[in-house]
N, C-alpha and C. Protein backbone atom coordinates (compact mmCIF):
# COMPACT_ATOMS: atom_id res chain seq x y z
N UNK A 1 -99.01 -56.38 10.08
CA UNK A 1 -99.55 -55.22 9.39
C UNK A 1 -100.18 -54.30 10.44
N UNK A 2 -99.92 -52.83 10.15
CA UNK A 2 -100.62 -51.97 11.16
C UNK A 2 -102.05 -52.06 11.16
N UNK A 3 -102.87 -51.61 12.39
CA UNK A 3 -104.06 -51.57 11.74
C UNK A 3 -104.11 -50.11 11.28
N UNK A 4 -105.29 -50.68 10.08
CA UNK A 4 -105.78 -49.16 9.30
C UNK A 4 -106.92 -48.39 10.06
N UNK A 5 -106.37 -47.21 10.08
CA UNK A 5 -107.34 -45.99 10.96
C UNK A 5 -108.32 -45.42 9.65
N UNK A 6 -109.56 -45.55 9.48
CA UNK A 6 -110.21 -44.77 8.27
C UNK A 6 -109.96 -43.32 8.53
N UNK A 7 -110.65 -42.72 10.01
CA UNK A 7 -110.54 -41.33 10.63
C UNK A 7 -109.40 -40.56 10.15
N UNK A 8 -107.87 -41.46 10.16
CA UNK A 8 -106.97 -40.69 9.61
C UNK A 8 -106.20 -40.78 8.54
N UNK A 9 -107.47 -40.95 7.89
CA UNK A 9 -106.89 -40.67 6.03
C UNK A 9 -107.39 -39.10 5.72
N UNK A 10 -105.85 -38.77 4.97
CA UNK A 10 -106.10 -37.42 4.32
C UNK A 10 -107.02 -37.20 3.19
N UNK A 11 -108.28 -37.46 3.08
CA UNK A 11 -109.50 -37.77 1.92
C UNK A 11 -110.40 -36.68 2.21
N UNK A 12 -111.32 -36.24 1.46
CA UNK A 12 -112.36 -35.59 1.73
C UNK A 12 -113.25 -36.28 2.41
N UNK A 13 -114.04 -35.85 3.13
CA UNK A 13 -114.78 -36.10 4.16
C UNK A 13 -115.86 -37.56 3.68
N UNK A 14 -116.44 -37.12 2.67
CA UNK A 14 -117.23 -37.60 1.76
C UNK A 14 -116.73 -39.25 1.27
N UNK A 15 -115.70 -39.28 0.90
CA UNK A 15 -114.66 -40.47 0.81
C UNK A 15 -114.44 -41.43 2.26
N UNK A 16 -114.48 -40.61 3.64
CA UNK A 16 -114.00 -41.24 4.54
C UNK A 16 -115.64 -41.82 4.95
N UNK A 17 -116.49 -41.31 5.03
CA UNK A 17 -117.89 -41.76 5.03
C UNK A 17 -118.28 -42.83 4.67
N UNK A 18 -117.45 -42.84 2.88
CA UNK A 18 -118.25 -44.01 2.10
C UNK A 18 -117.21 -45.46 2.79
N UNK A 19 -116.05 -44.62 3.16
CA UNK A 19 -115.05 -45.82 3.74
C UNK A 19 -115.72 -46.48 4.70
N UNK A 20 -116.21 -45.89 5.64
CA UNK A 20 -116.85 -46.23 6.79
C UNK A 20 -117.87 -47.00 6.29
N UNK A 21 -118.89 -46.91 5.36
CA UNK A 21 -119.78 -47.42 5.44
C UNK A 21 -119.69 -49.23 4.64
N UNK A 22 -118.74 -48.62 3.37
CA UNK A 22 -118.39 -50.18 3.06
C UNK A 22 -117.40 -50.94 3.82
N UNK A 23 -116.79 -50.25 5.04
CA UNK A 23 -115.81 -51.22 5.82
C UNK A 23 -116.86 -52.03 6.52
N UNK A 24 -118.24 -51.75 6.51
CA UNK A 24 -118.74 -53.56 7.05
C UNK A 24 -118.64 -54.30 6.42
N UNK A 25 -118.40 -54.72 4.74
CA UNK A 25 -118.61 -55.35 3.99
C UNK A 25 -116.42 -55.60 3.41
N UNK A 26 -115.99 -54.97 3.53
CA UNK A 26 -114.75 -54.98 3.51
C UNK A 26 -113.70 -54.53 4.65
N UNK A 27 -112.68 -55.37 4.94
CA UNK A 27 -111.92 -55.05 6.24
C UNK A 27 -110.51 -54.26 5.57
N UNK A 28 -110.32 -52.82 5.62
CA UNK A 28 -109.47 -52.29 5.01
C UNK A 28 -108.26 -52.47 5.30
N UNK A 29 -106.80 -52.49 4.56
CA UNK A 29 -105.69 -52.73 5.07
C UNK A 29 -104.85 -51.84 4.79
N UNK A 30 -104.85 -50.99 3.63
CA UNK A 30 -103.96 -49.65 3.39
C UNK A 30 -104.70 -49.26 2.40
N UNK A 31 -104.25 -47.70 2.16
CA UNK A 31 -104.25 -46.72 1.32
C UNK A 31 -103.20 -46.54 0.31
N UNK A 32 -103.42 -46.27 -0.70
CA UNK A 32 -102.22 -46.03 -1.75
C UNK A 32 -102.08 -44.19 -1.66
N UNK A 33 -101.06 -43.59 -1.71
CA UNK A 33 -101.24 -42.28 -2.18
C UNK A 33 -102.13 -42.09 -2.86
N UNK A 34 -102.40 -40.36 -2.96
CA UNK A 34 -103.46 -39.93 -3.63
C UNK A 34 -102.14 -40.09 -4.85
N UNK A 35 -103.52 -40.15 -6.06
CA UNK A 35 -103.01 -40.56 -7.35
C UNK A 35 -103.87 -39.36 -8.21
N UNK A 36 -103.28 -39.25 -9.23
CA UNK A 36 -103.91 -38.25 -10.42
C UNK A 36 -105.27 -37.49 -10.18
N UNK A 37 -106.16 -38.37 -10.31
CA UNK A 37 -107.58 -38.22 -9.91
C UNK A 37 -108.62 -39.08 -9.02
N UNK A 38 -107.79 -39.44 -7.89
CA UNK A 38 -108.55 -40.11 -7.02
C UNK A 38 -107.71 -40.76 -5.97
N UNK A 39 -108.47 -41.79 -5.36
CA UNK A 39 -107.46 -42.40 -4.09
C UNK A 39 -108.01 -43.89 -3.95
N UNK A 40 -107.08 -44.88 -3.70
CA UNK A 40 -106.85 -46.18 -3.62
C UNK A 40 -106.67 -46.74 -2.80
N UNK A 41 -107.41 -47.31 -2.01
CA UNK A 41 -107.68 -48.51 -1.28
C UNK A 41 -107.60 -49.95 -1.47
N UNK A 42 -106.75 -50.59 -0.48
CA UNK A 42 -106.99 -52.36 -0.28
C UNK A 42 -107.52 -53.18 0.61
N UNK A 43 -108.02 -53.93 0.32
CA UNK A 43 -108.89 -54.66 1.39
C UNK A 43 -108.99 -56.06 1.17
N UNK A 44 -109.64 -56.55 2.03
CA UNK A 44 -110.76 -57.96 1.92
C UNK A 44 -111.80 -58.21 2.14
N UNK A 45 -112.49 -58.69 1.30
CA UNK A 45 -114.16 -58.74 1.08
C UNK A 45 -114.28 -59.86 2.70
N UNK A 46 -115.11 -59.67 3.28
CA UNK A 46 -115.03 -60.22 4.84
C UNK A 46 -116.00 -61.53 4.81
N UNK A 47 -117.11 -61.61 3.64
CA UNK A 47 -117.82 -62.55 3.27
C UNK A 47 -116.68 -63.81 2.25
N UNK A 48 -116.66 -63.03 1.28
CA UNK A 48 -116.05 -63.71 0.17
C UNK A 48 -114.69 -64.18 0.26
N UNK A 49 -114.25 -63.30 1.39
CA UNK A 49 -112.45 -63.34 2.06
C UNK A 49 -111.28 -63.38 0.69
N UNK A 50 -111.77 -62.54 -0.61
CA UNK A 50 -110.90 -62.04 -1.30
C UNK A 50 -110.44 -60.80 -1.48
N UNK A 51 -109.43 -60.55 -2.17
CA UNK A 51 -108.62 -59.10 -1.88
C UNK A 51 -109.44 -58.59 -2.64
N UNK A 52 -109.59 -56.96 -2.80
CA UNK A 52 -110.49 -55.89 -3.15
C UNK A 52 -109.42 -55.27 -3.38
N UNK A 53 -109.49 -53.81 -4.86
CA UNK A 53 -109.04 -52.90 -4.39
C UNK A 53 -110.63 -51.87 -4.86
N UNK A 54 -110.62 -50.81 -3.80
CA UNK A 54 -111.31 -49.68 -4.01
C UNK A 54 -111.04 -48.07 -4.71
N UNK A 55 -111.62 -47.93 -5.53
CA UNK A 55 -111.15 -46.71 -6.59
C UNK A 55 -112.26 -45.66 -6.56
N UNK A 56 -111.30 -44.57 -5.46
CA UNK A 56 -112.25 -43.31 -5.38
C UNK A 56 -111.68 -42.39 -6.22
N UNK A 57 -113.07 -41.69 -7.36
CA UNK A 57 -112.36 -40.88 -8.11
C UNK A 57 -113.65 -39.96 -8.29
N UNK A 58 -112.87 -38.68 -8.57
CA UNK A 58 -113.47 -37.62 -8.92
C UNK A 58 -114.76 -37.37 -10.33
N UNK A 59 -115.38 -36.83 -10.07
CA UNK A 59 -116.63 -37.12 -11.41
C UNK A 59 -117.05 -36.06 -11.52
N UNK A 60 -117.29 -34.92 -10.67
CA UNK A 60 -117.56 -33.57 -11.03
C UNK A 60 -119.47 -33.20 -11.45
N UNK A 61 -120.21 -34.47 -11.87
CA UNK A 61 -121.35 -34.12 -12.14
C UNK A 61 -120.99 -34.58 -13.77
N UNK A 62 -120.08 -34.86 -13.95
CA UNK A 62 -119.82 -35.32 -15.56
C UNK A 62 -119.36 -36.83 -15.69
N UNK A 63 -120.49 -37.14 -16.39
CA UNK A 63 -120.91 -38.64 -17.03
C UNK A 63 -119.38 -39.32 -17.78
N UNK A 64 -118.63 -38.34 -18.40
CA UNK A 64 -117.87 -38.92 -18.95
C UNK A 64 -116.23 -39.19 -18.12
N UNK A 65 -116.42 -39.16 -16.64
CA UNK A 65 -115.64 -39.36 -15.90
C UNK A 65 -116.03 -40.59 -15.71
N UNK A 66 -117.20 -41.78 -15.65
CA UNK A 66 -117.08 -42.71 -15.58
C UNK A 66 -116.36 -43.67 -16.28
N UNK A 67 -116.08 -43.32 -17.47
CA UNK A 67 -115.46 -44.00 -18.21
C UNK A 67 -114.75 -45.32 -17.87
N UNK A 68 -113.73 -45.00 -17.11
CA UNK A 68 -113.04 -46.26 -16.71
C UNK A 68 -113.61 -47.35 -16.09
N UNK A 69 -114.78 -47.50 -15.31
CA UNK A 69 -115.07 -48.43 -14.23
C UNK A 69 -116.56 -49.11 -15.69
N UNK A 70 -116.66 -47.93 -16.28
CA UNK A 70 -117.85 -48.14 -17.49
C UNK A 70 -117.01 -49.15 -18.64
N UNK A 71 -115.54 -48.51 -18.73
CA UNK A 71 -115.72 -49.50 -20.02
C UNK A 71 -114.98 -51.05 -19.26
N UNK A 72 -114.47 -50.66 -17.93
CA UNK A 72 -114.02 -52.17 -17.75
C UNK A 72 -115.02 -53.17 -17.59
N UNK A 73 -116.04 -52.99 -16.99
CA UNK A 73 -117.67 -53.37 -16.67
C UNK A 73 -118.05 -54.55 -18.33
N UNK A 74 -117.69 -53.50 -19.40
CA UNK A 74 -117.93 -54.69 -20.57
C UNK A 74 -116.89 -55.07 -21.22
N UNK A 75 -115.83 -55.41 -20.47
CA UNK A 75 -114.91 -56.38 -20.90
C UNK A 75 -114.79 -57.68 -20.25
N UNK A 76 -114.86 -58.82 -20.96
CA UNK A 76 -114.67 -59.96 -20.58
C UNK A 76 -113.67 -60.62 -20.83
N UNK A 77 -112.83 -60.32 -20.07
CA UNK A 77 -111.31 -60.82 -20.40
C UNK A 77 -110.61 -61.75 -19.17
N UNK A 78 -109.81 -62.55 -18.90
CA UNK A 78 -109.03 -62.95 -17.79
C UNK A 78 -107.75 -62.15 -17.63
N UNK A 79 -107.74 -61.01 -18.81
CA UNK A 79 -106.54 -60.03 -18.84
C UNK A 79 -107.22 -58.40 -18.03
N UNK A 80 -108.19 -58.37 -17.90
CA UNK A 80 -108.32 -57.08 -17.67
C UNK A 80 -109.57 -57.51 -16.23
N UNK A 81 -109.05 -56.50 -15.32
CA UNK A 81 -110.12 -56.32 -13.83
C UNK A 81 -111.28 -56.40 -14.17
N UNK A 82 -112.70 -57.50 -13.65
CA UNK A 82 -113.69 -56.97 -13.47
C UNK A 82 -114.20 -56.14 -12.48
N UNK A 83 -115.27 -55.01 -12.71
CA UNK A 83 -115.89 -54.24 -12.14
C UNK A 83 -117.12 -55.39 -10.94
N UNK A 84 -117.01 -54.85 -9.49
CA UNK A 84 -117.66 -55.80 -8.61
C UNK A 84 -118.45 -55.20 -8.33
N UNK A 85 -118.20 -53.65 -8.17
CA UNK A 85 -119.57 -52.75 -7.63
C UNK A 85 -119.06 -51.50 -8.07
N UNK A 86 -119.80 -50.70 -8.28
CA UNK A 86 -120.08 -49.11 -8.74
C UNK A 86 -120.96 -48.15 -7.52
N UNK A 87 -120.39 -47.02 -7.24
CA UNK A 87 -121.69 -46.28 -6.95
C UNK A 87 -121.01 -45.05 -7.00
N UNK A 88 -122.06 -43.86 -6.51
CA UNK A 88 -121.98 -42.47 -6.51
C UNK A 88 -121.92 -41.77 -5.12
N UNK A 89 -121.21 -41.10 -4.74
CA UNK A 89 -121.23 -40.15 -3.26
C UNK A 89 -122.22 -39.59 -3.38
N UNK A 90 -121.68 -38.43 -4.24
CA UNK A 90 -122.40 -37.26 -3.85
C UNK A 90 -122.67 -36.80 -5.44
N UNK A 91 -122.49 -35.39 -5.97
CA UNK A 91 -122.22 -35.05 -7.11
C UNK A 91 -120.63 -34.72 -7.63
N UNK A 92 -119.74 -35.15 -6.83
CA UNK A 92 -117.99 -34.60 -7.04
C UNK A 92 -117.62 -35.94 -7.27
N UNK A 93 -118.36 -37.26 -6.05
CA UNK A 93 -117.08 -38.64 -6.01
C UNK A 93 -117.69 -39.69 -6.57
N UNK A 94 -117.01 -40.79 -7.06
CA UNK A 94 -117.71 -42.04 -7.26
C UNK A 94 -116.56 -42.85 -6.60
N UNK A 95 -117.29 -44.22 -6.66
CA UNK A 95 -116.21 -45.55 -6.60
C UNK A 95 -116.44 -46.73 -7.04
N UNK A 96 -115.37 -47.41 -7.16
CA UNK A 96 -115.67 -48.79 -7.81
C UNK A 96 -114.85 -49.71 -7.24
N UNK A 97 -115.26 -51.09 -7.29
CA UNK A 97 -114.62 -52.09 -6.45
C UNK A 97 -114.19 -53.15 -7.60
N UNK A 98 -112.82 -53.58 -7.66
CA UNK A 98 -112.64 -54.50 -8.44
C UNK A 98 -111.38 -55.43 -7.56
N UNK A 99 -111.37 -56.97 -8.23
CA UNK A 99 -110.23 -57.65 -7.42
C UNK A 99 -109.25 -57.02 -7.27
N UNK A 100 -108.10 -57.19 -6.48
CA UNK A 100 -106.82 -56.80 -5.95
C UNK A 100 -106.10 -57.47 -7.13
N UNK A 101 -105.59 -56.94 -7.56
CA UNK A 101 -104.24 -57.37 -8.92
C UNK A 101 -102.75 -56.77 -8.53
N UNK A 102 -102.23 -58.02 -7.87
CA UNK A 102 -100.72 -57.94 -7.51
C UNK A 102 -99.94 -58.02 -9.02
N UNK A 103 -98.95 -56.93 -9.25
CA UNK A 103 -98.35 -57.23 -10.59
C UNK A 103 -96.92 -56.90 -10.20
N UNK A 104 -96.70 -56.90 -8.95
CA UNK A 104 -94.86 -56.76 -9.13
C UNK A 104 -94.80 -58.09 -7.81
């Protein structure tokens, strides 16, 4: 596998920051294209040594962009991702960390 450069991901600045700062805690391995409303990351938790994926998405200052990482958070299922961590950039980004789910 190549190694992953954070510096040269096409992300807003703000995104490559938060990359930087949780790559002590996760060792990144690729990027997914930018997607609809945000950008996707894979990794491994460097403590826990399980796969991660990371979900940067747009929020705008509006509450109801959390939605997704909010309603997976209270589902308790072995069918659906739990939520591992949440936080906020700035007022535009958030992210959330949930296991890596290989499905093909």
């Amino acid at each position: 596998m190549t190694k992953f450069f954070i510096e040269q991901i096409d992300a807003p600045n703000e995104i490559i920051e938060q990359l930087k700062s949780l790559s002590q805690d996760i060792k990144f391995h690729r990027e997914v294209t930018k997607g609809g409303n945000g950008y996707l990351f894979f990794g491994e938790n460097r403590i826990l040594k399980i796969k991660v994926a990371v979900k940067f998405y747009y929020w705008g200052g509006e509450e109801k962009y959390h939605a997704e990482p909010s309603t997976l958070a209270t589902i308790n299922s072995p069918h659906v991702l739990n939520v591992q961590n949440a936080g906020l950039i700035d007022g535009e980004w958030a992210y959330f960390v949930t296991p890596y789910c290989e499905i093909w």
